[in-house]
PDB file of N, CA and C in Angstrom:
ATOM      1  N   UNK A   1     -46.662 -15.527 -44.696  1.00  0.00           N
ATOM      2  CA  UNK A   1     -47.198 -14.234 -44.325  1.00  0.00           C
ATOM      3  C   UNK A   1     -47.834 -14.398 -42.948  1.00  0.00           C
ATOM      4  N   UNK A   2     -47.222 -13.983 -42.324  1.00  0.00           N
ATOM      5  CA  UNK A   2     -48.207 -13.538 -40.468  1.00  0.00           C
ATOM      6  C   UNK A   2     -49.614 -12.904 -40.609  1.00  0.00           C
ATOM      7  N   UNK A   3     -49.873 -12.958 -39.844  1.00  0.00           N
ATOM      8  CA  UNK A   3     -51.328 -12.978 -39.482  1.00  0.00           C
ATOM      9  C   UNK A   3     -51.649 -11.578 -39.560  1.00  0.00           C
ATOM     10  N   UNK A   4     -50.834 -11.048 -38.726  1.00  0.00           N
ATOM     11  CA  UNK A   4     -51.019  -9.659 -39.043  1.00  0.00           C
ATOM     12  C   UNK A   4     -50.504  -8.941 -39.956  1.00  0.00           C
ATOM     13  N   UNK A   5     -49.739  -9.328 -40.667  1.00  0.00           N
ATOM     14  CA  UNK A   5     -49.449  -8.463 -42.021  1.00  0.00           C
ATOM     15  C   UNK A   5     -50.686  -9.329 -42.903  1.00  0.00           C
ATOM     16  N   UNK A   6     -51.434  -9.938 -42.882  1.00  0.00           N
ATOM     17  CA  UNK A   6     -52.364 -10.364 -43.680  1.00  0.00           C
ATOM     18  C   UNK A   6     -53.680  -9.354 -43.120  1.00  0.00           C
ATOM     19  N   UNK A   7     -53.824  -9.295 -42.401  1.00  0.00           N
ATOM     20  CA  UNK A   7     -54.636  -8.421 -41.740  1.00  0.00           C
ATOM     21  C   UNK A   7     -54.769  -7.062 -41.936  1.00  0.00           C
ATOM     22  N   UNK A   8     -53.512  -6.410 -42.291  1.00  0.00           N
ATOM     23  CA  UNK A   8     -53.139  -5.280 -42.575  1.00  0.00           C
ATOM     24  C   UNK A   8     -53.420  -5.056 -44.038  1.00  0.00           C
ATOM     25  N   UNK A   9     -53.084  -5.920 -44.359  1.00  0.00           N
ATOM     26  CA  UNK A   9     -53.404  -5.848 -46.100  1.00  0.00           C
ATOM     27  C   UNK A   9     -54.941  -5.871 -46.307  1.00  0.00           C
ATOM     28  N   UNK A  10     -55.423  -6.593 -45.522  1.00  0.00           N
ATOM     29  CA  UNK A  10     -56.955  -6.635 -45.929  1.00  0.00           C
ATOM     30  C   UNK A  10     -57.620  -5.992 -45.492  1.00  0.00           C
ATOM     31  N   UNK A  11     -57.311  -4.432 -44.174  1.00  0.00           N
ATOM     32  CA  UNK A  11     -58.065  -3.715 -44.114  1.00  0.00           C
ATOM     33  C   UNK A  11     -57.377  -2.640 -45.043  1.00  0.00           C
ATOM     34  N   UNK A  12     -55.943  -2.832 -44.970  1.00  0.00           N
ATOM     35  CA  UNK A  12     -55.901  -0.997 -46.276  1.00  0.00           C
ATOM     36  C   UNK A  12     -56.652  -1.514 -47.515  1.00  0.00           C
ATOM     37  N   UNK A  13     -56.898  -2.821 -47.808  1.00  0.00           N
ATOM     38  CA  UNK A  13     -57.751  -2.640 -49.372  1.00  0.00           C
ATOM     39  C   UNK A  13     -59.022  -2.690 -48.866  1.00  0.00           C
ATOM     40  N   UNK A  14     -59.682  -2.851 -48.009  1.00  0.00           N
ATOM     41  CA  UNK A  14     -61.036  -1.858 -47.730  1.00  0.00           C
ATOM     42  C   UNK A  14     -61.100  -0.573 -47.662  1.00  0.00           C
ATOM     43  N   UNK A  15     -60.002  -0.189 -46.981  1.00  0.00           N
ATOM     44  CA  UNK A  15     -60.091   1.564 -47.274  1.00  0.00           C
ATOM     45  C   UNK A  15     -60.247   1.988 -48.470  1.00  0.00           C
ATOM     46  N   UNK A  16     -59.201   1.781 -49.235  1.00  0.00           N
ATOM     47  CA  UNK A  16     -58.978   1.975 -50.637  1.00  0.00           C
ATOM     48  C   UNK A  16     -60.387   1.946 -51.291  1.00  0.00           C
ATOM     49  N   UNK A  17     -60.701   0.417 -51.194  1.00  0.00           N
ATOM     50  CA  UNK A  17     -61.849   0.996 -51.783  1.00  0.00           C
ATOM     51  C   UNK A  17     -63.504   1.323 -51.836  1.00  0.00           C
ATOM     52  N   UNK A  18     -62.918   1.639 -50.166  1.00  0.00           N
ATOM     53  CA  UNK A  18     -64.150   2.838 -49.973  1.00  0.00           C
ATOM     54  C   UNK A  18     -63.979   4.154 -50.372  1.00  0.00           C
ATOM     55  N   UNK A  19     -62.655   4.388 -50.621  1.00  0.00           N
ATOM     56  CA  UNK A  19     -62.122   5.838 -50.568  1.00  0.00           C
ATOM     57  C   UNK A  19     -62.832   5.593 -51.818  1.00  0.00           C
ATOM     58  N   UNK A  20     -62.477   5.242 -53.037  1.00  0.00           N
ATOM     59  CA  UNK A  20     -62.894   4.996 -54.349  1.00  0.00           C
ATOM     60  C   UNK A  20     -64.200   5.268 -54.955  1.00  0.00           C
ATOM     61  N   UNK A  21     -64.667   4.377 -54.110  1.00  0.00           N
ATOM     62  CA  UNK A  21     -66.456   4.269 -53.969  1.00  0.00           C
ATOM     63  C   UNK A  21     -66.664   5.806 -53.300  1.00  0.00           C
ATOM     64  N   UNK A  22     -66.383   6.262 -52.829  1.00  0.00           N
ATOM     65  CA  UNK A  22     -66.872   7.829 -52.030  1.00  0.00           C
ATOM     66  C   UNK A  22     -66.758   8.341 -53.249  1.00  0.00           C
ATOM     67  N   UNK A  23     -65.742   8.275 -53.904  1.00  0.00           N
ATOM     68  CA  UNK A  23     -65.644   9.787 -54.925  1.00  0.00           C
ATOM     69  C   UNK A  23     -66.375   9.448 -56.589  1.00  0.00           C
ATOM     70  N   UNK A  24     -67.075   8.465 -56.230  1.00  0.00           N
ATOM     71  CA  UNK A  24     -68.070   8.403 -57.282  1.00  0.00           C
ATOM     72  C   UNK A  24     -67.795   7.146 -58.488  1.00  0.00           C
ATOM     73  N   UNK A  25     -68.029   7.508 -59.594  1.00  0.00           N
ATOM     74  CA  UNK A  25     -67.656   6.103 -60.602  1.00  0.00           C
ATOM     75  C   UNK A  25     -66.852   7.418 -61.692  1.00  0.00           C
ATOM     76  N   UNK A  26     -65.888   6.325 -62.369  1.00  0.00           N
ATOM     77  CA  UNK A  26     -64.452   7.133 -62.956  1.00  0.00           C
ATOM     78  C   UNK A  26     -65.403   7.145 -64.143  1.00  0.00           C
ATOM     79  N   UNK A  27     -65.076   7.972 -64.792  1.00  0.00           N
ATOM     80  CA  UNK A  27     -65.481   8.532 -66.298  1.00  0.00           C
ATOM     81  C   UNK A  27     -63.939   8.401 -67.391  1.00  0.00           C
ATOM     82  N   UNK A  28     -64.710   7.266 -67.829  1.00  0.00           N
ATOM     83  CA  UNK A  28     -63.222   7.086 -69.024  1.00  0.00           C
ATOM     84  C   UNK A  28     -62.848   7.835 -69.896  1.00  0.00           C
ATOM     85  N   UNK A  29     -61.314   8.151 -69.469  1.00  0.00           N
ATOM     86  CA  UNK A  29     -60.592   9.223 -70.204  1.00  0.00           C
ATOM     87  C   UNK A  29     -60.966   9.414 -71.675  1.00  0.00           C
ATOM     88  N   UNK A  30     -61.379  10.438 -72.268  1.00  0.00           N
ATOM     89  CA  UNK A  30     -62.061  10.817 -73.511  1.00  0.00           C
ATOM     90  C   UNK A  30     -60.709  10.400 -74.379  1.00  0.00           C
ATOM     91  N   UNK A  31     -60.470   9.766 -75.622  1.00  0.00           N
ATOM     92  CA  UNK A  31     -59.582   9.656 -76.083  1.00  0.00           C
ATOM     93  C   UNK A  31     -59.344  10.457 -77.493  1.00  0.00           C
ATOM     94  N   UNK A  32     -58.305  10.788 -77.904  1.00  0.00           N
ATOM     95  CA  UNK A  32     -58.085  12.166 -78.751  1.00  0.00           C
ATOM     96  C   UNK A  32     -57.344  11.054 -79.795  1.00  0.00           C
ATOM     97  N   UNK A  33     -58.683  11.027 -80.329  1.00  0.00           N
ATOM     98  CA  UNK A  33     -58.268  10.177 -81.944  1.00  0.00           C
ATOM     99  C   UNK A  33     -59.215  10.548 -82.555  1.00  0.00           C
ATOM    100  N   UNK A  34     -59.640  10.228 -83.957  1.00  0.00           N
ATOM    101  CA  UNK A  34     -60.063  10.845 -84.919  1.00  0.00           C
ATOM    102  C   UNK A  34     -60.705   9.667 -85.475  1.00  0.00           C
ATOM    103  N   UNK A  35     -62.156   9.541 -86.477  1.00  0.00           N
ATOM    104  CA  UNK A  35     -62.369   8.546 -86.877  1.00  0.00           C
ATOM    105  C   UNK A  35     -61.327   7.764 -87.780  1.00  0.00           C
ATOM    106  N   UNK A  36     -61.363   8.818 -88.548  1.00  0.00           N
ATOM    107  CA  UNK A  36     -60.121   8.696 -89.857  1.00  0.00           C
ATOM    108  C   UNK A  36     -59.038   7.410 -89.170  1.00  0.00           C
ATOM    109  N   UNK A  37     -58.110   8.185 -87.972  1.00  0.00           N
ATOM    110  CA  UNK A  37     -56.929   7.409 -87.224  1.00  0.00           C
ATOM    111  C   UNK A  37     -57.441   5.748 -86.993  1.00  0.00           C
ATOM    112  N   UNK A  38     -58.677   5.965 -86.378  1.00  0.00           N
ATOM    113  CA  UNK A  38     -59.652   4.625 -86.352  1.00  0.00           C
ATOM    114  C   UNK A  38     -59.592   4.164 -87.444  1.00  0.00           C
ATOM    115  N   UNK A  39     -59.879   4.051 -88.560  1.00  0.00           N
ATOM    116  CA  UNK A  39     -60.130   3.391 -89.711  1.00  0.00           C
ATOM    117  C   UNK A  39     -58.888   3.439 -90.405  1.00  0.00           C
ATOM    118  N   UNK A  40     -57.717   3.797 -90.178  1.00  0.00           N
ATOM    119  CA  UNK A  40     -56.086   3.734 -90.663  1.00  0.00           C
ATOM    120  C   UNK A  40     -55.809   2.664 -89.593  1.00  0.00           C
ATOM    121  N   UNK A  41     -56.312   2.310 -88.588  1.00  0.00           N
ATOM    122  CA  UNK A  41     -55.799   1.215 -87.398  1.00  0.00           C
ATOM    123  C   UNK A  41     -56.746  -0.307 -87.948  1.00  0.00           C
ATOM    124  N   UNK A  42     -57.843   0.267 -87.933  1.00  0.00           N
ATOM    125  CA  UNK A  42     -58.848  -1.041 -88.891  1.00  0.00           C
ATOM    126  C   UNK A  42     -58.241  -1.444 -90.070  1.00  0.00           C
ATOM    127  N   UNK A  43     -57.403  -0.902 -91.150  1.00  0.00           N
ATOM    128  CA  UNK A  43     -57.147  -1.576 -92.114  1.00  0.00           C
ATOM    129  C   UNK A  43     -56.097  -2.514 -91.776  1.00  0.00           C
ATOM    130  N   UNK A  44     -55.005  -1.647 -90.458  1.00  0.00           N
ATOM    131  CA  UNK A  44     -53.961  -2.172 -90.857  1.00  0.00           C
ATOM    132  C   UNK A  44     -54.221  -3.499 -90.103  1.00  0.00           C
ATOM    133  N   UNK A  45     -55.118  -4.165 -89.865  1.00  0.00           N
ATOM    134  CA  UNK A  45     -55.363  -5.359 -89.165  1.00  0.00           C
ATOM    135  C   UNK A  45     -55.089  -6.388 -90.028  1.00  0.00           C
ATOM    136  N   UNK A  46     -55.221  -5.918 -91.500  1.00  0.00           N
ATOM    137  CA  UNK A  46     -55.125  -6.684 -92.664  1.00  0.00           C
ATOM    138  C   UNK A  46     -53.454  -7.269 -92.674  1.00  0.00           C
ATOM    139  N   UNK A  47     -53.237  -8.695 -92.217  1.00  0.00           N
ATOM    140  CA  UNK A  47     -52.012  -9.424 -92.631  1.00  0.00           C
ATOM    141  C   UNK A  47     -51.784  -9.367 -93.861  1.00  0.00           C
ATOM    142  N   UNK A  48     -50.529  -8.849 -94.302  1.00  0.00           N
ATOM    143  CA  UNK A  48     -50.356  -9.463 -95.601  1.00  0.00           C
ATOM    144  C   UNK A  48     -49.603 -10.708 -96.091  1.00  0.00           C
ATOM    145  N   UNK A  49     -49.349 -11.473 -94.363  1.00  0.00           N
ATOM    146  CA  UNK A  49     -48.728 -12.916 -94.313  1.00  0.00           C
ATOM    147  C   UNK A  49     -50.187 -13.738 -94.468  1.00  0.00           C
ATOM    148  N   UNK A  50     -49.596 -14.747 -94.899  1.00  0.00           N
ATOM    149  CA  UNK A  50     -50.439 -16.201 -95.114  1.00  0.00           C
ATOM    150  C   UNK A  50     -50.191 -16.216 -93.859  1.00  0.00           C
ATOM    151  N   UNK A  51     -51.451 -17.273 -93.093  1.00  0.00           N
ATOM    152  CA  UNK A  51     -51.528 -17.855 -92.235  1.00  0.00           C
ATOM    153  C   UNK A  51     -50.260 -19.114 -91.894  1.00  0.00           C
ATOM    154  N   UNK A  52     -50.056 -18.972 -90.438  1.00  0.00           N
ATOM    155  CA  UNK A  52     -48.658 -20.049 -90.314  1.00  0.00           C
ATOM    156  C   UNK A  52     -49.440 -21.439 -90.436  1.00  0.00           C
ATOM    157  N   UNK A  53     -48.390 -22.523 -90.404  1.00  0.00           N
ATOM    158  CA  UNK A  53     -49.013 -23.940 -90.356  1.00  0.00           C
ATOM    159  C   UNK A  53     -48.631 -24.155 -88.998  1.00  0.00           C
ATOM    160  N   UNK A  54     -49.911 -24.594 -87.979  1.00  0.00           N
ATOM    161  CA  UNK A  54     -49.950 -25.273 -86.625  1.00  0.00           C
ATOM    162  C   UNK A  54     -49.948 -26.249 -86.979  1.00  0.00           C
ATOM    163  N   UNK A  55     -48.937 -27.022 -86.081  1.00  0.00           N
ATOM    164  CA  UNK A  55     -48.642 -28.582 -86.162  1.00  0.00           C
ATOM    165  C   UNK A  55     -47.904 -28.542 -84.640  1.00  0.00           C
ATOM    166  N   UNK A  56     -48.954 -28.462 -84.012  1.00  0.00           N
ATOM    167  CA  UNK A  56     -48.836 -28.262 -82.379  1.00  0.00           C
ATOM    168  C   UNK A  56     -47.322 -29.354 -81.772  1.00  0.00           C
ATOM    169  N   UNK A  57     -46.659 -29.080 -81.012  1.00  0.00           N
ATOM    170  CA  UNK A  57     -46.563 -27.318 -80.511  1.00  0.00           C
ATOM    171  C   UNK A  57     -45.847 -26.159 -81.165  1.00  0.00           C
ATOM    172  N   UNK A  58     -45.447 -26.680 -82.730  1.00  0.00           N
ATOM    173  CA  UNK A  58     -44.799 -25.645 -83.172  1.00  0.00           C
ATOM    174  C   UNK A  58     -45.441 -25.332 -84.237  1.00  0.00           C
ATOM    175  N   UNK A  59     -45.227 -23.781 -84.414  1.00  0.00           N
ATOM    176  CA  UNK A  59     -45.820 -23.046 -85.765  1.00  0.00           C
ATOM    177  C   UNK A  59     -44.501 -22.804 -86.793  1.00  0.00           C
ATOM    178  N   UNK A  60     -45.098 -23.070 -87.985  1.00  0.00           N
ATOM    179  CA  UNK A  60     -44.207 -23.032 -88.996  1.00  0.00           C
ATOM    180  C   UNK A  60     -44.765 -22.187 -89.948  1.00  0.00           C
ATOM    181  N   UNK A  61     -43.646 -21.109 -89.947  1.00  0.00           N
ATOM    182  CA  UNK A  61     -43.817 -20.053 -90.780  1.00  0.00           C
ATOM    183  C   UNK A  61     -43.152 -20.510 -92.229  1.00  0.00           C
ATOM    184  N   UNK A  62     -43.889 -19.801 -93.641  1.00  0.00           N
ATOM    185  CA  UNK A  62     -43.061 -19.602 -94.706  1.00  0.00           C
ATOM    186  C   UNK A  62     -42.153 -18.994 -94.669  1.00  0.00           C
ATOM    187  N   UNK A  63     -41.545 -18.968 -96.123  1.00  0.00           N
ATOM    188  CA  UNK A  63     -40.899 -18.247 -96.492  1.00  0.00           C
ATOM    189  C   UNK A  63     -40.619 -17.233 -96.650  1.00  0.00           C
ATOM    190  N   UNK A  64     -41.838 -16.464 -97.125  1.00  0.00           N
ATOM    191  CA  UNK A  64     -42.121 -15.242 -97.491  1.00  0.00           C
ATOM    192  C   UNK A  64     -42.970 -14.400 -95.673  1.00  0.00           C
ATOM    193  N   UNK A  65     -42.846 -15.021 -95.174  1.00  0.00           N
ATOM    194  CA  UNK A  65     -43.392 -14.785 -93.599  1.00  0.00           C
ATOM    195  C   UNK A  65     -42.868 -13.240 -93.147  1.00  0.00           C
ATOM    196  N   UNK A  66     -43.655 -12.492 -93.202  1.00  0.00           N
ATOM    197  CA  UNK A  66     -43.114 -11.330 -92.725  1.00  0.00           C
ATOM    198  C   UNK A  66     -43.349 -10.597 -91.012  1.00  0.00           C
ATOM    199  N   UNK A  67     -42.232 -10.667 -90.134  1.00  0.00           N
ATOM    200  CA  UNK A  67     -42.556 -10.802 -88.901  1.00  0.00           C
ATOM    201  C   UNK A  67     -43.060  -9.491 -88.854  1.00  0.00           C
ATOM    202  N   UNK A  68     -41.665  -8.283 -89.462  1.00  0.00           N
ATOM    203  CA  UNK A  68     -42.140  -6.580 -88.981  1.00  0.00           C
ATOM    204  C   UNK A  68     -43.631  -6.573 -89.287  1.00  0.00           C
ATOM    205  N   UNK A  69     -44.120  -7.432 -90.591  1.00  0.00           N
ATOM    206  CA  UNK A  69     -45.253  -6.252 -91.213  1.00  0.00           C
ATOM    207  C   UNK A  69     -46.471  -7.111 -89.959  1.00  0.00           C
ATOM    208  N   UNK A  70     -46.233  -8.339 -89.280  1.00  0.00           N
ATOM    209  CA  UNK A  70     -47.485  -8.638 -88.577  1.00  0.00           C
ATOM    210  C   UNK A  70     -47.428  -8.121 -87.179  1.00  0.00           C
ATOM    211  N   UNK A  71     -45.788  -7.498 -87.169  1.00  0.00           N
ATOM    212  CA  UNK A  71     -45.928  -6.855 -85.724  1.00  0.00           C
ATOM    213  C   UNK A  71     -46.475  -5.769 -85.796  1.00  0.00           C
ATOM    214  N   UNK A  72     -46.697  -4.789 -86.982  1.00  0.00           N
ATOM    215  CA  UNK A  72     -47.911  -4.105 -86.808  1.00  0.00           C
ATOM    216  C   UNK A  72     -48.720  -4.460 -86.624  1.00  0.00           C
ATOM    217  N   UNK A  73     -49.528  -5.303 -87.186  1.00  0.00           N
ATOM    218  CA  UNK A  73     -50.707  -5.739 -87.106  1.00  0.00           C
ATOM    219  C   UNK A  73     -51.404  -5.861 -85.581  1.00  0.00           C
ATOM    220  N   UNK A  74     -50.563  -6.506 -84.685  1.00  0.00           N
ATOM    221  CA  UNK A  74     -50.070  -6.788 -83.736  1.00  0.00           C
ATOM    222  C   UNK A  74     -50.594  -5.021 -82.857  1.00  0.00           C
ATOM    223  N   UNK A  75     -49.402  -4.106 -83.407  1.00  0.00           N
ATOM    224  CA  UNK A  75     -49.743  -2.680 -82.909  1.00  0.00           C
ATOM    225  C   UNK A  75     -51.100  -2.374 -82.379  1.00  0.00           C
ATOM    226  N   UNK A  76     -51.507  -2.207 -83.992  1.00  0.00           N
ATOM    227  CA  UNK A  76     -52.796  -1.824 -84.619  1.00  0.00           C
ATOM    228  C   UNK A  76     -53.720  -2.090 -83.536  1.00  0.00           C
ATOM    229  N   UNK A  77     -53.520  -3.574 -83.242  1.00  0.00           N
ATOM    230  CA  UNK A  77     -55.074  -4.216 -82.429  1.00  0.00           C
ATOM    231  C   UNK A  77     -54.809  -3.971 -81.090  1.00  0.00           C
ATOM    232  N   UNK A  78     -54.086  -3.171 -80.278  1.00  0.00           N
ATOM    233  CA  UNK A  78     -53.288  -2.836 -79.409  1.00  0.00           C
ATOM    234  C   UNK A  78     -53.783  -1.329 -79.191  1.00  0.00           C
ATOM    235  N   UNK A  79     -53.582  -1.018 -80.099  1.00  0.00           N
ATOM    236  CA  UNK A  79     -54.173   0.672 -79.629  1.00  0.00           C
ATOM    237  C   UNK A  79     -55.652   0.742 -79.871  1.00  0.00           C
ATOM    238  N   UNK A  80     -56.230  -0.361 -80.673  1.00  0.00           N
ATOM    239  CA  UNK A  80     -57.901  -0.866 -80.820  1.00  0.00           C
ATOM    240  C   UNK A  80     -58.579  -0.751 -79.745  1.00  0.00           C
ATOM    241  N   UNK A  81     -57.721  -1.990 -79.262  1.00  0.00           N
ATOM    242  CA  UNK A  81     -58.617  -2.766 -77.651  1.00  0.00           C
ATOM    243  C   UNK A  81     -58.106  -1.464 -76.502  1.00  0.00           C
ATOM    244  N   UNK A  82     -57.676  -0.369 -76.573  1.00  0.00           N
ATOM    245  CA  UNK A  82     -57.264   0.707 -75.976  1.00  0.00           C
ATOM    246  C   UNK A  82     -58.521   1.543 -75.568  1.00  0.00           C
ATOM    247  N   UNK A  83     -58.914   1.821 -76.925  1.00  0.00           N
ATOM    248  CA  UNK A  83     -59.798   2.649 -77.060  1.00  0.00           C
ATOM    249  C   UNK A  83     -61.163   2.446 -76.288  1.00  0.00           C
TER     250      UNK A  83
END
């Protein structure tokens, strides 16, 4: 990278964020969920897989290992840490 395209970059991200800083501090988007929806996302945190066996570096799943039902789970804590 040249000198001056380094230069350039480092004054448009001062602009930026002065522009930013001028128009005040952001107010986080109100989110349109419901407690209820909240506490249907809290349960489903509940695995109904056993824990895998670590035996670094590989994990060994059972038998009965169910990938769909922990990729909810997975979801769930996803639209959690959202909120």
């Amino acid at each position: 990278m040249s000198r001056f395209t380094f230069l350039t970059v480092v004054l448009s991200s001062i602009c930026t964020i002065e522009q930013a800083a001028a128009k005040g501090p952001i107010e986080p988007a109100a989110k349109d969920i419901s407690d209820s929806q909240i506490e249907k996302l809290v349960a489903q945190l509940a695995s109904p897989n056993q824990a895998p066996k670590v035996a670094r570096p590989d994990v060994i799943y059972g038998p009965k290992y169910d990938h769909d039902a922990q990729a909810k789970v997975y979801e769930a804590w996803d639209k959690l840490k959202e909120l």
